[in-house]
C-alpha atoms as a PDB file:
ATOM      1  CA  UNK A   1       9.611  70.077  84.386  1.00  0.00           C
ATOM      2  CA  UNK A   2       8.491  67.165  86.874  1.00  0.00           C
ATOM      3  CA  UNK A   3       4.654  65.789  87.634  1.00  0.00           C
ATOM      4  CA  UNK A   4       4.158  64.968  91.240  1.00  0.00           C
ATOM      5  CA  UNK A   5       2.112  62.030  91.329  1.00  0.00           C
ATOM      6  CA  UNK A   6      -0.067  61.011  94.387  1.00  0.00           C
ATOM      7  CA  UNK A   7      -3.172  58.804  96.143  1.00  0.00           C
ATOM      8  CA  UNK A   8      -2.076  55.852  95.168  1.00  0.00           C
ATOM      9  CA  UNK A   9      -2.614  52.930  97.978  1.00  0.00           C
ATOM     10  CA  UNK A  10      -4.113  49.653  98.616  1.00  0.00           C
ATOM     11  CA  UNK A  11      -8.427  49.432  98.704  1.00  0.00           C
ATOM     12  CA  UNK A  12     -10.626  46.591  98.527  1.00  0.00           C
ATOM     13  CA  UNK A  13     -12.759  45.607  96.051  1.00  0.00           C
ATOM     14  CA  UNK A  14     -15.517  47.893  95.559  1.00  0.00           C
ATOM     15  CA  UNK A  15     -13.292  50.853  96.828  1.00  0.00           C
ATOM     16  CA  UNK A  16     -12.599  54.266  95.451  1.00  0.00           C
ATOM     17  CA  UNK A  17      -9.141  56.215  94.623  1.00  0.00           C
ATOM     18  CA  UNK A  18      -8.574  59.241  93.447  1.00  0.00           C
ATOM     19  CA  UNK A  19      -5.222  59.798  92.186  1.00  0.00           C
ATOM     20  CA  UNK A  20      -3.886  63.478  91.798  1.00  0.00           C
ATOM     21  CA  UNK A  21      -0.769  64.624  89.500  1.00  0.00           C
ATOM     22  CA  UNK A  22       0.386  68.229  88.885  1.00  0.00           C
ATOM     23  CA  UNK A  23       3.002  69.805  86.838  1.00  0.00           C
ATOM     24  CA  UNK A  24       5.697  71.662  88.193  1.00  0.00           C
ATOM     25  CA  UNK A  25       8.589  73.677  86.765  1.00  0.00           C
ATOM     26  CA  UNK A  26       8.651  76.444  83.873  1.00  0.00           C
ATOM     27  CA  UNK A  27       5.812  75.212  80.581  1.00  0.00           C
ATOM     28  CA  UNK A  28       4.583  77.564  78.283  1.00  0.00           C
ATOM     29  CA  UNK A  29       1.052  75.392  78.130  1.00  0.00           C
ATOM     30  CA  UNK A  30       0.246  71.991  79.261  1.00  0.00           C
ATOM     31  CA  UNK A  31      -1.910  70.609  76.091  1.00  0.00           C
ATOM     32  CA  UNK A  32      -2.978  67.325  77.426  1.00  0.00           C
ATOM     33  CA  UNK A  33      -3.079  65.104  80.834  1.00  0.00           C
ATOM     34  CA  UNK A  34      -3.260  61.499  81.271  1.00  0.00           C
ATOM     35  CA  UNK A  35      -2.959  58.730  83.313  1.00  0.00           C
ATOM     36  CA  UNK A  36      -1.578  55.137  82.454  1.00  0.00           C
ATOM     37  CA  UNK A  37      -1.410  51.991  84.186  1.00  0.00           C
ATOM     38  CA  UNK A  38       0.737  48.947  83.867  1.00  0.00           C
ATOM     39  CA  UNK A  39       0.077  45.974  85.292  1.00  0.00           C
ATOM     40  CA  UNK A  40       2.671  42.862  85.889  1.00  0.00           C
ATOM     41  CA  UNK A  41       3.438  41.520  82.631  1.00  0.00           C
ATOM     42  CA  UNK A  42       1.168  43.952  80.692  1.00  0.00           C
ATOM     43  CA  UNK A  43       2.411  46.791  78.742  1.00  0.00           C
ATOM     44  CA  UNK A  44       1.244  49.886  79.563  1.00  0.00           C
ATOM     45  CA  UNK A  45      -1.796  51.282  78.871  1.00  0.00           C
ATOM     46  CA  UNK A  46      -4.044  54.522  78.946  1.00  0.00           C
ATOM     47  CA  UNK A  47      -6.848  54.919  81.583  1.00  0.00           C
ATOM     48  CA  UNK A  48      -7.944  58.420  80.920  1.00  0.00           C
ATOM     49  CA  UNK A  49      -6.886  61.658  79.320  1.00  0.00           C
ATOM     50  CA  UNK A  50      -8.037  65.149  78.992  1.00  0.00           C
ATOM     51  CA  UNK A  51      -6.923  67.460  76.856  1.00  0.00           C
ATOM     52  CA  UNK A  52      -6.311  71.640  77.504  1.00  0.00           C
ATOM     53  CA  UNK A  53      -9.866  72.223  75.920  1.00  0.00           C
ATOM     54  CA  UNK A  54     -11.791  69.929  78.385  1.00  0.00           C
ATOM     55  CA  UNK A  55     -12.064  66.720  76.385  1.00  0.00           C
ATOM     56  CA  UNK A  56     -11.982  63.587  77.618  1.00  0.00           C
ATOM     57  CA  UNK A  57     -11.289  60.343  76.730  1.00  0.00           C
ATOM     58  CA  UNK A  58     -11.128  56.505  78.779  1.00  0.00           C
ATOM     59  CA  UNK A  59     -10.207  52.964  78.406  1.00  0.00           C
ATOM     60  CA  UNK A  60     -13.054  50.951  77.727  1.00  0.00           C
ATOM     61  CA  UNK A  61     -12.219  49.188  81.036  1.00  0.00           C
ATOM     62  CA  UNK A  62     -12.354  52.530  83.318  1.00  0.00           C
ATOM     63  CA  UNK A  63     -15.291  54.105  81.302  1.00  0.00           C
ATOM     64  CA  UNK A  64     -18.051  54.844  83.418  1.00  0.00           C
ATOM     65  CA  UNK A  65     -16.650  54.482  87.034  1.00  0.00           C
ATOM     66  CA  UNK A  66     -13.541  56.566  86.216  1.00  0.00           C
ATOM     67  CA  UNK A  67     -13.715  60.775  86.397  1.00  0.00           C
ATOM     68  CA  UNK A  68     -10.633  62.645  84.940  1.00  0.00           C
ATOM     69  CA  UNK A  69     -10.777  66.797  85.914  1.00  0.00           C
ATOM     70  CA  UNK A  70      -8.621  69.342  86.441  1.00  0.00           C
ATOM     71  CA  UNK A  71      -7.713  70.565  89.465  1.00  0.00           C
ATOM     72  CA  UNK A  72      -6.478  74.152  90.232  1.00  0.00           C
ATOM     73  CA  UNK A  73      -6.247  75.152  86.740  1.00  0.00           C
ATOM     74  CA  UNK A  74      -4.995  73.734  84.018  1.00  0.00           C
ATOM     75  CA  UNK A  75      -1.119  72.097  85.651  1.00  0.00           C
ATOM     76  CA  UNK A  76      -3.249  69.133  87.670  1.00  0.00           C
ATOM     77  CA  UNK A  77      -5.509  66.715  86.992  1.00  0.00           C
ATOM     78  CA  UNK A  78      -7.242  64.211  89.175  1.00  0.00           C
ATOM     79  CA  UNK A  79      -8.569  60.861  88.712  1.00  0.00           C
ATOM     80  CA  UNK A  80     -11.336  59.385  90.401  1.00  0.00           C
ATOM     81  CA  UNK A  81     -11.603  55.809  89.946  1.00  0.00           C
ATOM     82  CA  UNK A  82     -15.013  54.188  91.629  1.00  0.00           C
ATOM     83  CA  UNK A  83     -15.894  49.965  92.120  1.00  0.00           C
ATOM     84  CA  UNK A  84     -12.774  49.120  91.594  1.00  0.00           C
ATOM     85  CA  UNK A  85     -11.749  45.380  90.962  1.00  0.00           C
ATOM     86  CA  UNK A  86      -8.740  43.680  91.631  1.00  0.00           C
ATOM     87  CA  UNK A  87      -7.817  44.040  87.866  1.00  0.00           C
ATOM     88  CA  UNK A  88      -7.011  47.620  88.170  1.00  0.00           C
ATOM     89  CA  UNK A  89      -4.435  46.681  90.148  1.00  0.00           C
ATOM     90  CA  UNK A  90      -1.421  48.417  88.387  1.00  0.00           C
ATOM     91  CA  UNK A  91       1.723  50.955  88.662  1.00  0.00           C
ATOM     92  CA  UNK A  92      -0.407  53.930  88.124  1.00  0.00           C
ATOM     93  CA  UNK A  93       1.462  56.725  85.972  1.00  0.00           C
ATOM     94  CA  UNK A  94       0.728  60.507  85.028  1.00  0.00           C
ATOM     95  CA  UNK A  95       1.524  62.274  81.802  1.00  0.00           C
ATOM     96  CA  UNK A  96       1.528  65.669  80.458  1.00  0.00           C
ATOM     97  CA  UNK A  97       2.170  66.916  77.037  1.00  0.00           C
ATOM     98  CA  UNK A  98       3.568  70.298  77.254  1.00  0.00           C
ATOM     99  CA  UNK A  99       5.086  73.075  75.278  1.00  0.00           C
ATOM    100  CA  UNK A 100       8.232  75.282  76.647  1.00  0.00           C
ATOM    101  CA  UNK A 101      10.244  77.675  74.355  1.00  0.00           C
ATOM    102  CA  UNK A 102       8.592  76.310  70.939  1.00  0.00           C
ATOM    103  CA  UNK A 103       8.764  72.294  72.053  1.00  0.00           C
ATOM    104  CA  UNK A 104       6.010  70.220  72.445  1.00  0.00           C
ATOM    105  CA  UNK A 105       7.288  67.033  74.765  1.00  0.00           C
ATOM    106  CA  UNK A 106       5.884  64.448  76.989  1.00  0.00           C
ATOM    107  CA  UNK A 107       6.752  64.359  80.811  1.00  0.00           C
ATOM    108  CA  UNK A 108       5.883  60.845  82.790  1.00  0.00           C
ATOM    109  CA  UNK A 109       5.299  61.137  86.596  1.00  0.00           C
ATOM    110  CA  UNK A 110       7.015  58.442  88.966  1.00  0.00           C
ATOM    111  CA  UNK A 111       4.347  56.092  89.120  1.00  0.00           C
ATOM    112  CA  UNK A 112       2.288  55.216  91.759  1.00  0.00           C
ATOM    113  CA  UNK A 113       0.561  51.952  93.141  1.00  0.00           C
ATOM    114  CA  UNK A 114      -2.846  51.081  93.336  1.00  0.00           C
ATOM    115  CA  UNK A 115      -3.514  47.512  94.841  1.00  0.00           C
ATOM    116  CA  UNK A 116      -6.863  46.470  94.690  1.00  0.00           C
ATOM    117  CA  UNK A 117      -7.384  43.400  97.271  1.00  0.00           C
ATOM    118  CA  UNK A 118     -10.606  40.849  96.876  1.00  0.00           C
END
């Protein structure tokens, strides 16, 4: 099982991303998708999650300029991220939590970069 991450790039100040992820390979279910974000020197943190009945959730720093959905089902999610400041510049990375033959596991995408320029 794999997530391929993409959208990442480098916007100015003000811009929009949307950052896309889907899960490929074999799952029984996907329960849950999310995005974190680590900056340099920060640990990681959430950005946004939903979960396989439509709920969402988002940092206090994303809320209200940020859109998680799901894309083509219920294997991909996409983030929208609007006014964006040079403090959401960050390694950018996708997670599911899914369920294959009985096990419930994480997967982490590769990461991708957002730079956000002022």
């Amino acid at each position: 099982v794999q997530l391929q991450a993409s959208g990442g790039g480098s916007v100015q100040a003000g811009g929009s991303l949307r950052l896309s992820c889907a899960v490929s390979g074999s799952v029984d279910s996907v329960n849950a998708m999310s995005w974190y974000r680590q900056a340099p020197g920060k640990e990681r943190e959430l950005v946004a999650e939903i979960t396989s009945g439509g709920s969402t959730n988002y940092a206090h720093s994303v809320k209200g300029r940020s859109t998680i959905s799901k894309d083509n089902g219920e294997n991909a999610v996409s983030l929208q991220m609007n006014s964006l400041t040079p403090e959401d510049t960050a390694v950018y990375y996708c997670n599911a939590v899914v369920t294959f033959a009985r096990l419930r596991f994480p997967v982490w995408g590769q990461g991708t970069l957002v730079t956000v320029s002022s």
